[in-house]
C-alpha atoms as a PDB file:
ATOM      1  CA  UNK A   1      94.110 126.242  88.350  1.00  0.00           C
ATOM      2  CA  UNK A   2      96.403 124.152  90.268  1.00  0.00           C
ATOM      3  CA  UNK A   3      98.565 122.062  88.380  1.00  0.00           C
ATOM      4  CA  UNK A   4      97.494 118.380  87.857  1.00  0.00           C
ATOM      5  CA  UNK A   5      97.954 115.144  85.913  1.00  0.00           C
ATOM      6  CA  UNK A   6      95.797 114.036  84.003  1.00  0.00           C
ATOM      7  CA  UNK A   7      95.087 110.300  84.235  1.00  0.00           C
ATOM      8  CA  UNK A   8      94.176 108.456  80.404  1.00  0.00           C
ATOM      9  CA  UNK A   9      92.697 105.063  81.679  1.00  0.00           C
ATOM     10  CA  UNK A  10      91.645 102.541  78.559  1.00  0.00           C
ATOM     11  CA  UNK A  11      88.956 100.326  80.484  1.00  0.00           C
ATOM     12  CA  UNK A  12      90.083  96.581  79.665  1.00  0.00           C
ATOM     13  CA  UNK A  13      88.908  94.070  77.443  1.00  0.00           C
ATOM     14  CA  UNK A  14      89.896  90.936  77.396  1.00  0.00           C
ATOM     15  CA  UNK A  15      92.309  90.060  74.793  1.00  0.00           C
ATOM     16  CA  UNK A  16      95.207  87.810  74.484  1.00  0.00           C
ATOM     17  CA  UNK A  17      97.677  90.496  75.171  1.00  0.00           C
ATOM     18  CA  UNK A  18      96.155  91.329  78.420  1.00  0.00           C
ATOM     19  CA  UNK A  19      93.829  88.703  80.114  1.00  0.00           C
ATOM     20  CA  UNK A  20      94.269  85.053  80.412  1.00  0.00           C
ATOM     21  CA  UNK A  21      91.444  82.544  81.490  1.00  0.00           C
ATOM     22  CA  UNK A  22      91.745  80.785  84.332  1.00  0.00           C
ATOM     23  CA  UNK A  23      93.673  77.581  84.566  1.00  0.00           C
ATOM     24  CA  UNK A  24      91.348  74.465  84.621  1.00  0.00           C
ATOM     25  CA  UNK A  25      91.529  73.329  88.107  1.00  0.00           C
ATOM     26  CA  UNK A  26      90.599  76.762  89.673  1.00  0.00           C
ATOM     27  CA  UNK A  27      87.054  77.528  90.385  1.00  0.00           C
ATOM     28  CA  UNK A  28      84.835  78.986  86.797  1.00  0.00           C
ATOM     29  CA  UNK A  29      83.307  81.893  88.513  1.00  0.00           C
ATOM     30  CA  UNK A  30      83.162  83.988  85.337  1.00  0.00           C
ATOM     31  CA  UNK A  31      86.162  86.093  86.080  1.00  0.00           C
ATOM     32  CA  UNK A  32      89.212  86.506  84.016  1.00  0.00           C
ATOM     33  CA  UNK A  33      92.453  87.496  85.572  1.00  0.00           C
ATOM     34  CA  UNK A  34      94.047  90.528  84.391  1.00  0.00           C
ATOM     35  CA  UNK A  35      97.993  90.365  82.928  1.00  0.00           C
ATOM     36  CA  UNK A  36      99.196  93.200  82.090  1.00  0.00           C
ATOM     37  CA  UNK A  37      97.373  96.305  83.339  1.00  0.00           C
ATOM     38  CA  UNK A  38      98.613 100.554  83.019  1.00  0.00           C
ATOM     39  CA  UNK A  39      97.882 103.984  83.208  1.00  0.00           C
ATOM     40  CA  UNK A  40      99.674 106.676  80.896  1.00  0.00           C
ATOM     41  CA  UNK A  41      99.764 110.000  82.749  1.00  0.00           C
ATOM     42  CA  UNK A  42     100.396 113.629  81.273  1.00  0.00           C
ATOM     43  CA  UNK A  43      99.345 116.863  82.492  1.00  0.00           C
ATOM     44  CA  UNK A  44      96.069 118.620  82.131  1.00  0.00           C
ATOM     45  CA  UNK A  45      95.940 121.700  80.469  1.00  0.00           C
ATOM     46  CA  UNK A  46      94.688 124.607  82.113  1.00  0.00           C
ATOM     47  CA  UNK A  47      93.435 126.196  78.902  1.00  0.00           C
ATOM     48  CA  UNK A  48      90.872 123.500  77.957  1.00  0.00           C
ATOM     49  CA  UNK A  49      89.906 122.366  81.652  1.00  0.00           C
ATOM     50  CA  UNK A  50      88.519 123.635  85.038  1.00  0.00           C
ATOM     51  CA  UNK A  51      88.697 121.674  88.363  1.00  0.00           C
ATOM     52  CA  UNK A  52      85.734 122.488  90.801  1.00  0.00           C
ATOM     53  CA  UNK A  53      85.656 121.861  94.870  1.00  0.00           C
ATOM     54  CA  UNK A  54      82.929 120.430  95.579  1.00  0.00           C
ATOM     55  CA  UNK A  55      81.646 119.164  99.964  1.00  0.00           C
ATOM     56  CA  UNK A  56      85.038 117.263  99.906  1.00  0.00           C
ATOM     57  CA  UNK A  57      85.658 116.403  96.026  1.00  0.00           C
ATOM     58  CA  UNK A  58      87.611 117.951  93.465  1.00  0.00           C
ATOM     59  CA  UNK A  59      86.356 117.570  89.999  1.00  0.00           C
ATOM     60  CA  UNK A  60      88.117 118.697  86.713  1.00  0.00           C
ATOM     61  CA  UNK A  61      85.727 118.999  83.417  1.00  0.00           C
ATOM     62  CA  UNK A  62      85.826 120.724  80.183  1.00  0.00           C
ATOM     63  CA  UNK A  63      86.000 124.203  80.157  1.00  0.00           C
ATOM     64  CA  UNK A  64      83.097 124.776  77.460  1.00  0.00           C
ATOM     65  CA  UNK A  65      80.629 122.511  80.018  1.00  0.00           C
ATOM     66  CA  UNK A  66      78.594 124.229  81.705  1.00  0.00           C
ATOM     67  CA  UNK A  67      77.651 123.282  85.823  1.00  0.00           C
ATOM     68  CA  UNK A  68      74.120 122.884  87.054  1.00  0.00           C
ATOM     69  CA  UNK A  69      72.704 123.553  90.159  1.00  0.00           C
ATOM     70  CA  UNK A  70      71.076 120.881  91.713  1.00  0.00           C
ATOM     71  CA  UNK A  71      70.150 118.836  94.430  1.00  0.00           C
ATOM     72  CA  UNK A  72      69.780 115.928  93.214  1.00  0.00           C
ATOM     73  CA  UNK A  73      73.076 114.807  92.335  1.00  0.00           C
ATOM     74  CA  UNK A  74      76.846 115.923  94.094  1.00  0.00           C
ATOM     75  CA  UNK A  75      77.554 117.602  90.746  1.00  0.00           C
ATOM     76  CA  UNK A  76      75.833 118.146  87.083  1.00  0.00           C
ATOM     77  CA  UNK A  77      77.104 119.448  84.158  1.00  0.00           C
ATOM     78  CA  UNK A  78      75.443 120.283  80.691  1.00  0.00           C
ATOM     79  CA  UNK A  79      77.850 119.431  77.912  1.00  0.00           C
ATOM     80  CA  UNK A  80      78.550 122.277  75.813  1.00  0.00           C
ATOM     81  CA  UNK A  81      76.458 121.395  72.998  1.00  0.00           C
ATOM     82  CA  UNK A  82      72.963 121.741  71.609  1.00  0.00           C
ATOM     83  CA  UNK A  83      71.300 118.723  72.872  1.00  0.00           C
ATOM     84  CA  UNK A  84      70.265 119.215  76.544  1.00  0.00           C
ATOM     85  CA  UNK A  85      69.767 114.823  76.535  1.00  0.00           C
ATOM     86  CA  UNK A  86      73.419 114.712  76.986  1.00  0.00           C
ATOM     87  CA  UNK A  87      75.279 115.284  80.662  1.00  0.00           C
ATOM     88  CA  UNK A  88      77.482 114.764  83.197  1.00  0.00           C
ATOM     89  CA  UNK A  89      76.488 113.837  86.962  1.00  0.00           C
ATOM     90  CA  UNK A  90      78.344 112.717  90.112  1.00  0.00           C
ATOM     91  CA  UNK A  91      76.306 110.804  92.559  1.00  0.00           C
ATOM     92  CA  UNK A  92      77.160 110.293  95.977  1.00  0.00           C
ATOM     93  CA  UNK A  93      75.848 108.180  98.523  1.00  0.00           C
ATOM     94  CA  UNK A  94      77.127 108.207 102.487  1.00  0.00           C
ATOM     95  CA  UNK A  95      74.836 104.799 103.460  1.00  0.00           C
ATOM     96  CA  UNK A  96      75.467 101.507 101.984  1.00  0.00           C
ATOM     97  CA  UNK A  97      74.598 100.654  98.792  1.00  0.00           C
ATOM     98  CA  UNK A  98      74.455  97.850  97.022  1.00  0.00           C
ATOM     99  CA  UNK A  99      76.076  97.712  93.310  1.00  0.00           C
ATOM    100  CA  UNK A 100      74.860  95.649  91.872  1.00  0.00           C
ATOM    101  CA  UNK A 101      71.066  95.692  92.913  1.00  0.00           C
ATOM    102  CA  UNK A 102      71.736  99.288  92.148  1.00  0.00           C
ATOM    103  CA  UNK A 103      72.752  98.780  88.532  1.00  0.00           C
ATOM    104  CA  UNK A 104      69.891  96.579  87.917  1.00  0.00           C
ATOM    105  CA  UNK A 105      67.328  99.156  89.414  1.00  0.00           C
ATOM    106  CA  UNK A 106      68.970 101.917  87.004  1.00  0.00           C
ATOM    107  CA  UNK A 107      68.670  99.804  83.973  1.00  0.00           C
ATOM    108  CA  UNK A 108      64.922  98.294  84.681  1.00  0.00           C
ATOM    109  CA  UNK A 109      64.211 101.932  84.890  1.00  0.00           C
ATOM    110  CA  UNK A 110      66.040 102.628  81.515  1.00  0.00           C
ATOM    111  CA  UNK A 111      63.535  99.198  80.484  1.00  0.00           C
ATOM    112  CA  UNK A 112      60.155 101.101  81.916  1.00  0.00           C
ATOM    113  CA  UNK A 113      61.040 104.688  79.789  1.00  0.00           C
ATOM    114  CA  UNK A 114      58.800 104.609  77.419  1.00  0.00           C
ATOM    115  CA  UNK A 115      60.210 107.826  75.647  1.00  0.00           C
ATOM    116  CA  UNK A 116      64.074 107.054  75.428  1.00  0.00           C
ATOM    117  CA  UNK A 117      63.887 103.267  75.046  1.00  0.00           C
ATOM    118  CA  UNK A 118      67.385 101.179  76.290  1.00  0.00           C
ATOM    119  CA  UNK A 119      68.646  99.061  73.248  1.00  0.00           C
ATOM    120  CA  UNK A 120      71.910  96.983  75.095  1.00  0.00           C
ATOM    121  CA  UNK A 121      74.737  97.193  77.572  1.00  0.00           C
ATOM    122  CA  UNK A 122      77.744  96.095  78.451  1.00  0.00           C
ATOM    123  CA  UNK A 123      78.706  96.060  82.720  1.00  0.00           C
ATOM    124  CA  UNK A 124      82.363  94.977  83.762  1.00  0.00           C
ATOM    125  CA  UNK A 125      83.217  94.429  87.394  1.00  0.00           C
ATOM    126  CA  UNK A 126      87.027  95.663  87.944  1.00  0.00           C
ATOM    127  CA  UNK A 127      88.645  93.943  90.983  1.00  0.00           C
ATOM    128  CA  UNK A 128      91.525  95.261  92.618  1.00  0.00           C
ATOM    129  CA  UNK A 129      93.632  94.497  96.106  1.00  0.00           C
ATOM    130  CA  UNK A 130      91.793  97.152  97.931  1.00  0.00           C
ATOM    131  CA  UNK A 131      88.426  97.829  96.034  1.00  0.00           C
ATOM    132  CA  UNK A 132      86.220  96.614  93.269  1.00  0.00           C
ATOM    133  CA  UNK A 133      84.441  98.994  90.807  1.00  0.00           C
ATOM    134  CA  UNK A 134      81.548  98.308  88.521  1.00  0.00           C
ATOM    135  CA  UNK A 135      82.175  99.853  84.360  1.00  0.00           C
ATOM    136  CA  UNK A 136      78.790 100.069  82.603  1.00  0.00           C
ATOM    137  CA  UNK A 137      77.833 101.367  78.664  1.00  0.00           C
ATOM    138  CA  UNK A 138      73.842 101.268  78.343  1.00  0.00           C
ATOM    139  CA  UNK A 139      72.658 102.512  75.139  1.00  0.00           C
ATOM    140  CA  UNK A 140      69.979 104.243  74.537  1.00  0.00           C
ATOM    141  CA  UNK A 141      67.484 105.492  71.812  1.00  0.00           C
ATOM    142  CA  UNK A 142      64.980 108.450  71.870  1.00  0.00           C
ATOM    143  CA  UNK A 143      63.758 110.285  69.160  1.00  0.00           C
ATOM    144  CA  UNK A 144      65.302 108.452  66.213  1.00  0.00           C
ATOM    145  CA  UNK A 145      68.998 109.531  68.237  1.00  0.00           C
ATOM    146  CA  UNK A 146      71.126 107.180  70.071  1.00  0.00           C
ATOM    147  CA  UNK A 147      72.828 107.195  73.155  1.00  0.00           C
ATOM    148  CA  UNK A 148      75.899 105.551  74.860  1.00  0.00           C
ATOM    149  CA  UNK A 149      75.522 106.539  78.960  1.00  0.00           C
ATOM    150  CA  UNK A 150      78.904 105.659  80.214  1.00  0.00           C
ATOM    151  CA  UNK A 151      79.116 104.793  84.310  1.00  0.00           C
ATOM    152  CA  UNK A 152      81.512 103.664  86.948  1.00  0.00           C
ATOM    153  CA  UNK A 153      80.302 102.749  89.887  1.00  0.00           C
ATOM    154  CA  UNK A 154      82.548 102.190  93.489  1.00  0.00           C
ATOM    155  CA  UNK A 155      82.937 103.007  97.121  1.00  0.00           C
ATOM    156  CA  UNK A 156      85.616 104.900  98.735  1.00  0.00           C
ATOM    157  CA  UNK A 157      86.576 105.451 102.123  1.00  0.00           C
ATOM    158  CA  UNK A 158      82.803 105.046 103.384  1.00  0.00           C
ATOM    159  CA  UNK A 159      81.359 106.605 100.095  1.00  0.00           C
ATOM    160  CA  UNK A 160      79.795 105.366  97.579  1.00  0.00           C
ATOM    161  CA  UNK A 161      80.077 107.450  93.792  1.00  0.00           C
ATOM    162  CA  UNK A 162      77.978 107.112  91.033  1.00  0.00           C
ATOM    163  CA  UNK A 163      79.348 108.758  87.628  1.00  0.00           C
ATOM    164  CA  UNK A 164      77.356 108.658  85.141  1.00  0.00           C
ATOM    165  CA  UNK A 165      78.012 110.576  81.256  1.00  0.00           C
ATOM    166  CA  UNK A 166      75.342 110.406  78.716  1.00  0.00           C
ATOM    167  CA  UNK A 167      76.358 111.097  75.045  1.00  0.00           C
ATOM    168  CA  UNK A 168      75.219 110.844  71.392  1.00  0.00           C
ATOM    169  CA  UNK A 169      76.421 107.265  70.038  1.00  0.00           C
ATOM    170  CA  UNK A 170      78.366 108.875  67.316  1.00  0.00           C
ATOM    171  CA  UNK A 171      80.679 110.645  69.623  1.00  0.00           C
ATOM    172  CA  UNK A 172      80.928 107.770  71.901  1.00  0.00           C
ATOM    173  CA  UNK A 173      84.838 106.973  71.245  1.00  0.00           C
ATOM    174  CA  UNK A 174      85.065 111.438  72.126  1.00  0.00           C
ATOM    175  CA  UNK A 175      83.385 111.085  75.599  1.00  0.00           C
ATOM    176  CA  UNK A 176      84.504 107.766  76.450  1.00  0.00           C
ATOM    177  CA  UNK A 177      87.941 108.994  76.554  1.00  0.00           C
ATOM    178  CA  UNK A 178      86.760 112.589  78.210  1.00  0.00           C
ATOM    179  CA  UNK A 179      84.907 110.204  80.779  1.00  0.00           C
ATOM    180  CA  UNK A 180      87.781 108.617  81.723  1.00  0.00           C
ATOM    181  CA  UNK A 181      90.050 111.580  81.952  1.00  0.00           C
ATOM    182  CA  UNK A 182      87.322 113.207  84.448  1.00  0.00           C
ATOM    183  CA  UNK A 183      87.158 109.901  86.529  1.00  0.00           C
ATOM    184  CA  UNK A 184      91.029 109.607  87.012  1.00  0.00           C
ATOM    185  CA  UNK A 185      91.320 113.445  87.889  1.00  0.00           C
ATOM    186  CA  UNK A 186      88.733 112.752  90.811  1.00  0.00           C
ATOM    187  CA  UNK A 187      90.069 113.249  94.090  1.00  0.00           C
ATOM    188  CA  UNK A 188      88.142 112.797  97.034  1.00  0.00           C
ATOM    189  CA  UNK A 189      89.284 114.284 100.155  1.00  0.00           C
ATOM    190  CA  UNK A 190      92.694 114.795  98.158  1.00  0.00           C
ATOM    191  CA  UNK A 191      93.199 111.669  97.430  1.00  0.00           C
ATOM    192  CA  UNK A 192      92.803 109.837  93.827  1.00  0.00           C
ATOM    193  CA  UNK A 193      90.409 106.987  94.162  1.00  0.00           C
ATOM    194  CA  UNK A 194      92.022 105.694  90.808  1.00  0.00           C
ATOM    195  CA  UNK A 195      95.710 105.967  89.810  1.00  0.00           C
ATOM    196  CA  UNK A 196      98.444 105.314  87.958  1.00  0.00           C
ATOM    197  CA  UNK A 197      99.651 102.672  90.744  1.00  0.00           C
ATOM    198  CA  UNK A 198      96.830 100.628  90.498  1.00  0.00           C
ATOM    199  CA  UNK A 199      96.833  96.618  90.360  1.00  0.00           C
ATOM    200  CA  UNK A 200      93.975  95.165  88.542  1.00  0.00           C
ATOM    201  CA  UNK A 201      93.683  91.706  89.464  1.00  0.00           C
ATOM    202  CA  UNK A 202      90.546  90.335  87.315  1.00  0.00           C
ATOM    203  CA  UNK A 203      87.493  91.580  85.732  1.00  0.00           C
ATOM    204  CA  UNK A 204      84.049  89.616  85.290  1.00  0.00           C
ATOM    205  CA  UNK A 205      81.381  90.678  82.484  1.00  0.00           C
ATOM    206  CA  UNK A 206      78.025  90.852  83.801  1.00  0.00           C
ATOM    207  CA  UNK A 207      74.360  89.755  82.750  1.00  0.00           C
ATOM    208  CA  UNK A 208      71.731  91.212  84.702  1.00  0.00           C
ATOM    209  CA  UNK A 209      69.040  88.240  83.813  1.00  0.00           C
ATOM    210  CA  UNK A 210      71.763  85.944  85.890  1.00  0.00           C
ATOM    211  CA  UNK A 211      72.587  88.196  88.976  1.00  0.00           C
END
């Protein structure tokens, strides 16, 4: 495997050591402008993790995952462990889309299951100079088990990506962190749609019964 960094990206929440509200006289859209924003980088090891081409994307995983065939999604991965609920998945999408009647399609549909039932969520919009992304957790609950489905949603260079990870609750701290990893190892058409060099300028936290 070729030798790569590997990109450990802490999504933001507002606190005071990072985020400030905006001054009184400026508009109260909802969004929060972001202070003090960073990547850590280090590199990936080969032993634990495999990088797969896919049409024109390059995506690294865990080596104990296990790739599915399928063509419904741009890539799909089982997750090494006993509970075939749990995933990985890359969407892609060459026509417009748009987020964030997208997002609230996916989670009505999460509503309508009437097997694995959708108990909360928290969505994030991330803007920065040159693109803005959309960071969701929806959890989940299906036979007595619950779910976190972690998703990052953006468009890049004329596609848009869908990336979605579904894992038990109880390991959610685990695959949030393996999530992110996977997400800033991404390259598309060899070139990192996240990185280290990244501005974030604001975020906005999102409530689908006022969008």
């Amino acid at each position: 495997m070729r030798n790569r960094r590997l990109y450990f990206f802490i999504i933001l929440t507002c606190t005071l050591n990072c985020c400030k509200q905006k001054d009184a006289d400026e508009k109260d859209d909802g969004y929060v402008k972001v202070d003090d924003y960073s990547v850590t980088t280090k590199k990936l090891d080969s032993k634990d993790w495999t990088c797969r081409e896919l049409r024109t994307e390059t995506v690294c995983i865990p080596k104990n995952w296990k790739q599915v065939e399928t063509d419904k999604a741009l890539f799909y991965a089982s997750l090494g462990n006993d509970n075939e609920s749990t995933y990985f998945g890359i969407t892609a999408y060459s026509e417009d889309v748009e987020p964030l009647n997208y997002l609230k399609g996916m989670y009505k549909a999460f509503l309508d299951d009437t097997v694995e039932r959708a108990t909360g969520y928290k969505l994030t919009e991330l803007v920065f100079p040159k693109k803005t992304a959309y960071y969701g957790e929806f959890y989940l609950k299906k036979h007595d088990v619950e779910y976190c489905f972690f998703l990052m949603f953006w468009k890049f260079e004329g596609i848009t990506y869908d990336f979605g990870l579904k894992a038990e609750l109880k390991e959610k701290d685990k695959y949030y962190q393996l999530f992110q990893t996977i997400l800033y190892n991404f390259q598309s058409r060899g070139k990192h749609p996240f990185s280290e060099k990244d501005e974030m300028e604001k975020i906005r936290h999102l409530n689908f019964e006022n969008l």
